[in-house]
N, C-alpha and C. Protein backbone atom coordinates (compact mmCIF):
# COMPACT_ATOMS: atom_id res chain seq x y z
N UNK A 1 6.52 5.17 3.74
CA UNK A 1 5.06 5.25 3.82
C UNK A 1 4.64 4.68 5.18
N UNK A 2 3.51 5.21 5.85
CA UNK A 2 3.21 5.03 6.84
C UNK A 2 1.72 4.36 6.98
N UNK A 3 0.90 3.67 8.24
CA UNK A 3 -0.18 3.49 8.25
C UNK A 3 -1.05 4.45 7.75
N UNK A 4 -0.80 5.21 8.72
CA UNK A 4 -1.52 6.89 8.43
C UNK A 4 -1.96 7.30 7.42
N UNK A 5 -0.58 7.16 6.31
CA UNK A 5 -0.58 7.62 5.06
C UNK A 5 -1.84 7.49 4.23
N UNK A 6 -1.18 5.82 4.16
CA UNK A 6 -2.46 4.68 3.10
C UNK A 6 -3.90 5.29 3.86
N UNK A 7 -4.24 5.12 4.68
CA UNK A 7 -5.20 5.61 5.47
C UNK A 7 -6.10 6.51 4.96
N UNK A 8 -5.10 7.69 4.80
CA UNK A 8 -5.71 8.69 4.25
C UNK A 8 -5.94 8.59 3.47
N UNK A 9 -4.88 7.51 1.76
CA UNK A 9 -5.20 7.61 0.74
C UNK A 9 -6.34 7.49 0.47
N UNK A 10 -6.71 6.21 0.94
CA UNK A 10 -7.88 4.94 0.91
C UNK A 10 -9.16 5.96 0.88
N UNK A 11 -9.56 7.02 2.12
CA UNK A 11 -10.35 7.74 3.28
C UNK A 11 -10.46 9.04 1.74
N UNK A 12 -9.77 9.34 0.98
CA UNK A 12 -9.75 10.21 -0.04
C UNK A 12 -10.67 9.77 -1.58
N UNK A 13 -10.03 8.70 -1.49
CA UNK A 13 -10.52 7.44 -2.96
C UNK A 13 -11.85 6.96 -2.94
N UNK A 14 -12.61 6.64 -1.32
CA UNK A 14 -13.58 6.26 -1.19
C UNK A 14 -14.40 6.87 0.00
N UNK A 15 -14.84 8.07 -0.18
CA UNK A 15 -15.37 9.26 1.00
C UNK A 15 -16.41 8.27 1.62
N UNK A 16 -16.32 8.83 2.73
CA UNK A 16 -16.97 7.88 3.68
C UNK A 16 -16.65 6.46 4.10
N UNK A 17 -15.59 6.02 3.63
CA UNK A 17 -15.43 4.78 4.28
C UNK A 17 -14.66 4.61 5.17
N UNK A 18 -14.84 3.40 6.10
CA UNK A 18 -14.37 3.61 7.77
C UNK A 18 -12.93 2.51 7.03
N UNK A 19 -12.01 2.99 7.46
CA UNK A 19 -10.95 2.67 7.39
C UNK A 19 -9.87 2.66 8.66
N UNK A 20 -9.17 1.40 8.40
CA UNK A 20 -8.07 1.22 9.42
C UNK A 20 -6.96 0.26 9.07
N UNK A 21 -5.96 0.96 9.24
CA UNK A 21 -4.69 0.22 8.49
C UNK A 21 -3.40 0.04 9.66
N UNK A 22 -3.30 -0.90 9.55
CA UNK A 22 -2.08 -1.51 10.61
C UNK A 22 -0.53 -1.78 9.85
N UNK A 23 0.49 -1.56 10.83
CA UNK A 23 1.25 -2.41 9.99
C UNK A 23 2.38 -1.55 10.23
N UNK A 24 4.12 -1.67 10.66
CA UNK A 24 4.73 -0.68 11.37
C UNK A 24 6.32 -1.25 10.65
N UNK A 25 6.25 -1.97 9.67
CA UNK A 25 7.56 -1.48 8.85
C UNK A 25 7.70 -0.83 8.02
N UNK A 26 7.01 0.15 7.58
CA UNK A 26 6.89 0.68 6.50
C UNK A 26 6.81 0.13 4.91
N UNK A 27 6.39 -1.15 4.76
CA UNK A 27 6.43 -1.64 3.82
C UNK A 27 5.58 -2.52 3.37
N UNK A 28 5.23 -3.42 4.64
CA UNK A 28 4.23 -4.66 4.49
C UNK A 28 2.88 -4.07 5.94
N UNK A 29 1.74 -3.83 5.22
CA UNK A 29 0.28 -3.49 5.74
C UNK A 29 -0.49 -4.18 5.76
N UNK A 30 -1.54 -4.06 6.10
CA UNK A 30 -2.90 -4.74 5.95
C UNK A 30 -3.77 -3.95 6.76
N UNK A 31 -5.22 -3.76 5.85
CA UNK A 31 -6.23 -2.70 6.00
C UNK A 31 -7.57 -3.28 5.91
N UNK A 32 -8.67 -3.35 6.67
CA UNK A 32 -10.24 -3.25 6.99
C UNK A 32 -10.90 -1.76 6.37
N UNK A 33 -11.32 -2.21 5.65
CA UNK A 33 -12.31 -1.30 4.72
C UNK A 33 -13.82 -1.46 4.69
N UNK A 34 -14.30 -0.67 5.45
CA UNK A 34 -15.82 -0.80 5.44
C UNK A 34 -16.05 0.40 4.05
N UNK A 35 -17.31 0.45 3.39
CA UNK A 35 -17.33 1.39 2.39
C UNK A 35 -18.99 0.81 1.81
N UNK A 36 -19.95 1.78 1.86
CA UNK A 36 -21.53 1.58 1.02
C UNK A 36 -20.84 1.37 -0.46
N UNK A 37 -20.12 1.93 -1.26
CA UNK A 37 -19.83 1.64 -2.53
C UNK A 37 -19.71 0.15 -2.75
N UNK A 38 -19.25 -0.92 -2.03
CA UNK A 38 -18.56 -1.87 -2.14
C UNK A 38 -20.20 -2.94 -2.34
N UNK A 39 -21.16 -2.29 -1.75
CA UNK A 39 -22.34 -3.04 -2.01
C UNK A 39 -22.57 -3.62 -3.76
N UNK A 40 -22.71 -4.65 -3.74
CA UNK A 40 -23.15 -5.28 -5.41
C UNK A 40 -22.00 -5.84 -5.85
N UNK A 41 -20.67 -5.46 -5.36
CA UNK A 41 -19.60 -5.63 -6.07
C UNK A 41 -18.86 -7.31 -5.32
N UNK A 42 -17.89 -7.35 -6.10
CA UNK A 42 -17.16 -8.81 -5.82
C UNK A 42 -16.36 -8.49 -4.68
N UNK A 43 -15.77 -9.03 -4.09
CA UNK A 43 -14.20 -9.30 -3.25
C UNK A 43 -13.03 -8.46 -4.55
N UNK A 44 -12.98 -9.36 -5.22
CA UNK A 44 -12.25 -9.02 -6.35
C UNK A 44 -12.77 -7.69 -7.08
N UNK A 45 -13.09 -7.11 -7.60
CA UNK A 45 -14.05 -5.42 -7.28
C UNK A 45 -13.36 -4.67 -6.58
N UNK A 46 -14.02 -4.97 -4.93
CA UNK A 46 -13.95 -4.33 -4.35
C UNK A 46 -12.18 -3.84 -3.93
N UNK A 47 -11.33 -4.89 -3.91
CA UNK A 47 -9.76 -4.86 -3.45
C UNK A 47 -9.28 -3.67 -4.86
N UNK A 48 -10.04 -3.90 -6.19
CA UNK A 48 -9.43 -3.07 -6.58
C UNK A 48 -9.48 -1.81 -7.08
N UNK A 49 -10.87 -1.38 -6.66
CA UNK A 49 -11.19 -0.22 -5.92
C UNK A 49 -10.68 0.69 -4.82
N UNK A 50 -10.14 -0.48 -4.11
CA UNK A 50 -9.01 0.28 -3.06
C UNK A 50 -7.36 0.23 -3.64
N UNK A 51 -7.00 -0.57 -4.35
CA UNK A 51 -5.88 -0.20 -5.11
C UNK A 51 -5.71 1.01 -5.81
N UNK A 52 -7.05 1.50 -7.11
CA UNK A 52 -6.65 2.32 -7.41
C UNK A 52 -6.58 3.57 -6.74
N UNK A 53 -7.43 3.73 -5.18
CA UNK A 53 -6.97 4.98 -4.56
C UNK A 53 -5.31 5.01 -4.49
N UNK A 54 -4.50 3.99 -4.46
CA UNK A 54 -2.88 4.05 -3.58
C UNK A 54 -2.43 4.29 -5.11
N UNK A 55 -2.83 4.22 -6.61
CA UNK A 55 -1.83 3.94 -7.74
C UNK A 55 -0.94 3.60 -7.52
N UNK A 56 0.23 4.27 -8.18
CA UNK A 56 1.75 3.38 -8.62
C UNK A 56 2.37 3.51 -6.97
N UNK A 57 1.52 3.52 -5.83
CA UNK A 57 2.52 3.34 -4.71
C UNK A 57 2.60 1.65 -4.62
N UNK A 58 1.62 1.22 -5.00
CA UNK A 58 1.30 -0.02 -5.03
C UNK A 58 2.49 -0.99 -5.34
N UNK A 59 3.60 -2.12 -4.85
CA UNK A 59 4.66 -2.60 -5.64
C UNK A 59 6.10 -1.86 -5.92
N UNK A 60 5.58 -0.29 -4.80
CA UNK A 60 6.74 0.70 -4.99
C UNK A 60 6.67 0.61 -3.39
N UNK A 61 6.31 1.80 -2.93
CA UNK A 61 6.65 2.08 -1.38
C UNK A 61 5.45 0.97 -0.83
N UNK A 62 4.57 0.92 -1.13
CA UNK A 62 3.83 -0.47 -0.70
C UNK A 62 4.29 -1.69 -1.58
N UNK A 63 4.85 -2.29 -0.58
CA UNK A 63 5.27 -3.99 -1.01
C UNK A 63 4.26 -4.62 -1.01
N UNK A 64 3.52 -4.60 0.27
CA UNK A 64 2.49 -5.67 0.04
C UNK A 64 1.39 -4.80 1.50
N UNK A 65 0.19 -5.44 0.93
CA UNK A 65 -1.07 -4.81 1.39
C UNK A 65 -2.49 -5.59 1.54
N UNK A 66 -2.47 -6.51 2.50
CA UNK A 66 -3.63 -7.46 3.20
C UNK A 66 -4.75 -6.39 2.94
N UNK A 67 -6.15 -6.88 2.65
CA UNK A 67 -7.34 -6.46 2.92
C UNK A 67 -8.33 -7.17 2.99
N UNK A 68 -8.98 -6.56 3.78
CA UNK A 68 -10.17 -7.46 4.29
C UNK A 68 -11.13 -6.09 3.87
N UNK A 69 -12.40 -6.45 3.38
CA UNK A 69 -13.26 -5.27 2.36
C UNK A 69 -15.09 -6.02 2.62
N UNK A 70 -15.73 -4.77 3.06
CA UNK A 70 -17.52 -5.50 2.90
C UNK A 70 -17.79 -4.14 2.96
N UNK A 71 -19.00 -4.26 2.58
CA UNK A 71 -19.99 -3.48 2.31
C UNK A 71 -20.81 -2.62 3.77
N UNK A 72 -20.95 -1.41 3.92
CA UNK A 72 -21.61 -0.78 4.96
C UNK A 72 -22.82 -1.50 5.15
């Protein structure tokens, strides 16, 4: 799995949100998620809102996945 990838997932799960994902072993990432949905919601909410765009990659081809998440 690639930056790119998640990227897109994320960019699919939550239309319109500005997304950018770093991270070049293929395994361990971390991603900035801007997104209007995320308005009202928690930290905790919001991270797993972006989890369920990735599902079971999550703990499989993603090991691990930093985010930093606010509201448009």
């Amino acid at each position: 799995m690639q930056a790119q990838d998640i990227q897109q997932l994320i960019e699919q799960g939550l239309p319109g949100a500005q997304v950018t994902v770093r991270g070049d072993d293929g395994q361990h990432f971390e991603a900035e998620i801007v997104y209007e949905g995320f308005a009202g919601h928690s930290v905790l909410a919001q991270h797993r809102m972006v989890y369920e765009t990735l599902g079971e990659r999550m703990g499989g081809e993603i090991h691990a996945l930093a985010l930093r998440t606010r509201a448009a």
